[in-house]
Protein backbone atom coordinates (compact mmCIF):
# COMPACT_ATOMS: atom_id res chain seq x y z
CA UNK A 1 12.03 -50.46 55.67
CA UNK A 2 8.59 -52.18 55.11
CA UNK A 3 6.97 -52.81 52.14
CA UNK A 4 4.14 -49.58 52.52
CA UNK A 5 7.24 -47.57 53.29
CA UNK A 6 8.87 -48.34 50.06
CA UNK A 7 5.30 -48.19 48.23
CA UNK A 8 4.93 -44.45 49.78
CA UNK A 9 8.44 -43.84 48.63
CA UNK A 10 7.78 -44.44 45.12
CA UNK A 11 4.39 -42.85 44.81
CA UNK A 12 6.46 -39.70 46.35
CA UNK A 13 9.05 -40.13 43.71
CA UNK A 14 6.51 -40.39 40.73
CA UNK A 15 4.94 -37.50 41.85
CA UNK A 16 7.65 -35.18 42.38
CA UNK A 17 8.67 -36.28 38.98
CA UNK A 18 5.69 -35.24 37.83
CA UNK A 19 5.15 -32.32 38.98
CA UNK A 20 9.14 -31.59 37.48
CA UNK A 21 7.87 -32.62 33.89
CA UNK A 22 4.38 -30.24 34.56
CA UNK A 23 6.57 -27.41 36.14
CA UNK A 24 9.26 -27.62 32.59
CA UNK A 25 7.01 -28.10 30.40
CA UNK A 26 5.29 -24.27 31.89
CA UNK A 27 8.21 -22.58 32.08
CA UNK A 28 8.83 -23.97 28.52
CA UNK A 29 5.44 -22.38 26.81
CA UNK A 30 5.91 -19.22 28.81
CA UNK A 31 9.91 -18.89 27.69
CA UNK A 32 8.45 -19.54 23.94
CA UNK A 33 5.59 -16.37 24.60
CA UNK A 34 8.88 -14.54 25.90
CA UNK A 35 10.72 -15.23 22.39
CA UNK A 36 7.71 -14.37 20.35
CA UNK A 37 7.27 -10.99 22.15
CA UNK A 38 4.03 -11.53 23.72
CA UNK A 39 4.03 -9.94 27.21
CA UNK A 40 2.19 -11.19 30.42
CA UNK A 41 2.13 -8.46 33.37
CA UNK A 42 0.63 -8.28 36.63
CA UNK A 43 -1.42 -5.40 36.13
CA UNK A 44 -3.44 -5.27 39.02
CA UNK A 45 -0.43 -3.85 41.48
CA UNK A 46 0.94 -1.52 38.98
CA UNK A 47 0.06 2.27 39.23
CA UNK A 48 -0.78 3.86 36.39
CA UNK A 49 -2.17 0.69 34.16
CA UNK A 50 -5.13 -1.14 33.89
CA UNK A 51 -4.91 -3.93 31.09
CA UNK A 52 -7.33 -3.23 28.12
CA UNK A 53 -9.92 -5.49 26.11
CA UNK A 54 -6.79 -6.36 23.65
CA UNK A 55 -4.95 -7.56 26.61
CA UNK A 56 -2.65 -4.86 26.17
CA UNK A 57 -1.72 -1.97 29.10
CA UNK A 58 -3.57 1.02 28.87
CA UNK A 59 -3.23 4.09 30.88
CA UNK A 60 -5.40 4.96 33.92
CA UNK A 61 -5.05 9.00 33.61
CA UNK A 62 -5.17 9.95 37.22
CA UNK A 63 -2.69 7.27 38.01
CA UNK A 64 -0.69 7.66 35.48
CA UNK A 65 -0.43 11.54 36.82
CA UNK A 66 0.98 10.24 40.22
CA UNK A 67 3.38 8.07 38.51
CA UNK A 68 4.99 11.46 36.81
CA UNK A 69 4.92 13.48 39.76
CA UNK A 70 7.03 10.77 41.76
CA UNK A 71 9.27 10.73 38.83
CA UNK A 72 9.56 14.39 38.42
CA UNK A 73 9.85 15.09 42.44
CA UNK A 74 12.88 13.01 42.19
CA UNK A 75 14.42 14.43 39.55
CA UNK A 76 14.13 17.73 41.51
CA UNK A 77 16.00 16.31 44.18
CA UNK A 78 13.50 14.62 46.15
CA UNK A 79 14.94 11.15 47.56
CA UNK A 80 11.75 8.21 48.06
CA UNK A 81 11.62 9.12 51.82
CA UNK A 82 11.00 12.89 50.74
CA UNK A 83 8.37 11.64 48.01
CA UNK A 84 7.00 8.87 50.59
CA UNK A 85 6.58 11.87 52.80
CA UNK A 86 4.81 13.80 50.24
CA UNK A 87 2.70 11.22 49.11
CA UNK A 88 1.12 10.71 52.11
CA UNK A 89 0.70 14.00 53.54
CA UNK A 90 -1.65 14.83 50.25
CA UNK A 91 -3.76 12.22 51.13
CA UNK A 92 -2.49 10.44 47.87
CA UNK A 93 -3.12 6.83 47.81
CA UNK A 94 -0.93 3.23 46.83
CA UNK A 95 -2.43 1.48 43.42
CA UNK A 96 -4.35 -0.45 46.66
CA UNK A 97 -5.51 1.59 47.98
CA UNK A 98 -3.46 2.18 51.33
CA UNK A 99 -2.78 5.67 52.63
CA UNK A 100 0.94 4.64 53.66
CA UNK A 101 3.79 4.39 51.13
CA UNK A 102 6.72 1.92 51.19
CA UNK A 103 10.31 3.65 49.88
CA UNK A 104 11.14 0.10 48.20
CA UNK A 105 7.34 0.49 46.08
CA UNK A 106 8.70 4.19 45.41
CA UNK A 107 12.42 2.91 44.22
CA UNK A 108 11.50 0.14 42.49
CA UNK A 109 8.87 2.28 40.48
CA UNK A 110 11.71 4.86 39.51
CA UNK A 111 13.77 1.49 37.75
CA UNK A 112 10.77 0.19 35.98
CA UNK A 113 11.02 0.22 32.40
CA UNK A 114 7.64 -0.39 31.88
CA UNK A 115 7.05 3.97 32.76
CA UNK A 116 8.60 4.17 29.17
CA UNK A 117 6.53 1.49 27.49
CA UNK A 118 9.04 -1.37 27.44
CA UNK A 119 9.22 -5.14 29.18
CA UNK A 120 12.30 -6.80 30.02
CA UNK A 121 10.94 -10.26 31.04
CA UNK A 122 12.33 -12.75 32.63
CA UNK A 123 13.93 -10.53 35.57
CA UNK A 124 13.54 -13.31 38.12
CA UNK A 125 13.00 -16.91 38.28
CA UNK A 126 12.43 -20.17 40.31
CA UNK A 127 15.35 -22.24 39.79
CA UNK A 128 13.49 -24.79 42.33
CA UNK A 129 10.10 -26.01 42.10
CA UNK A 130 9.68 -27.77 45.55
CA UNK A 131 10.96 -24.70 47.43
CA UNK A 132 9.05 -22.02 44.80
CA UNK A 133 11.55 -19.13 45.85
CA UNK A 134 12.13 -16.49 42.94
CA UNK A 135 15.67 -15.83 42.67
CA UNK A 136 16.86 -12.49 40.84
CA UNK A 137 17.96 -13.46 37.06
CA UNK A 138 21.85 -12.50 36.75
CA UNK A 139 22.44 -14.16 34.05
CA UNK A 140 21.56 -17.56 34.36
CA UNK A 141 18.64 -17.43 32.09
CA UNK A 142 18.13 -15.19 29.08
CA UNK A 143 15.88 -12.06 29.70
CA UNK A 144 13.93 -10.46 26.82
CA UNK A 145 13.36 -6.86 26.38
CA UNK A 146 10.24 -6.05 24.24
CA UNK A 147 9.86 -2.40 22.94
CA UNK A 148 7.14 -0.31 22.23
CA UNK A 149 4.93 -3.30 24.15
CA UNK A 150 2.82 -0.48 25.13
CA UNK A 151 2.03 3.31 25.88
CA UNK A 152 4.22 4.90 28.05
CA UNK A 153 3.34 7.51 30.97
CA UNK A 154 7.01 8.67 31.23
CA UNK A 155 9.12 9.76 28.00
CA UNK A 156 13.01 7.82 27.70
CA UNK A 157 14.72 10.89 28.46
CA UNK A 158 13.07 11.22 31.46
CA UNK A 159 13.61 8.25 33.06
CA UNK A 160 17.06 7.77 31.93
CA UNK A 161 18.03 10.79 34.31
CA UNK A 162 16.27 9.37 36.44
CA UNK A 163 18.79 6.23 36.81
CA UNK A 164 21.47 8.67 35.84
CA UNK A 165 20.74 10.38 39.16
CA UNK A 166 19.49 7.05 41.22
CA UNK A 167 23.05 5.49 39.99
CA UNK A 168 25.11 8.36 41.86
CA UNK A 169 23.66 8.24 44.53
CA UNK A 170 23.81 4.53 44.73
CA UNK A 171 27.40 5.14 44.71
CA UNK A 172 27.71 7.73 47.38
CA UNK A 173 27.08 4.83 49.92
């Protein structure tokens, strides 16, 4: 090994050292907004919101109507290719902007709490900073659930038969 080799090598180890301490001491402010209750969402992909002056959600009416007809189509029996189907056929459009809908954008927006004005946080994570991959949070970290964070478009009882229903037929497969 030459001497710039070993140079290189060390400049490489500082810096991914550094860039460990920078990535901790992140996660470490946004874990302590987590405990304090403070909520930060992507609000930009998520039908039905925009995020107000206060920082807070706020509804966007006519979205906020398409989220409660996908949740009431289901609840009448609809699965998401049925709703996907629907969707698109009344000319009814994705938060951006696409005519086509995905079932997994459909399913996953039937499980979000945040229809009912709540934030679990801390759903995923990236347990590796060189590689950047989010991994889905079983455990390994602790999650917090804030209540109330914001106006909901769909009402608890609602959605709960919602997942009532989406967890049978999860286990007819």
């Amino acid at each position: 090994m030459t001497a710039d080799n070993i140079i290189l090598d060390t400049y490489a180890a500082f810096s991914q050292a550094e860039s460990q301490a920078l990535s901790d001491n992140i996660k470490f402010g946004i874990r302590q907004r987590m405990r304090s209750g403070k909520t930060v969402l992507n609000h930009t992909q998520f039908l039905g919101y925009t995020k107000g002056k206060d920082g807070v959600l706020q509804i966007v009416p006519e979205e906020a109507a398409i989220v409660r007809q996908i949740f009431n189509l289901y609840l009448q029996g609809n699965g998401v290719r049925k709703i996907k189907r629907y969707l698109e056929e009344n000319g009814v459009k994705t938060v951006t902007g696409k005519a086509e809908w995905s079932t997994s954008t459909i399913d996953r927006m039937l499980s979000n709490e945040k229809y009912i004005g709540q934030v679990l946080m801390q759903k995923t994570y990236t347990p590796n900073i060189l590689t950047g991959k989010q991994e889905k949070n079983n455990g390994e970290l602790a999650m917090y659930l804030i209540k109330n964070a914001h106006e909901p478009i769909i009402d608890r009882e609602l959605f709960e038969q919602v997942q009532e229903m989406k967890g049978k037929n999860k286990k007819k497969w």
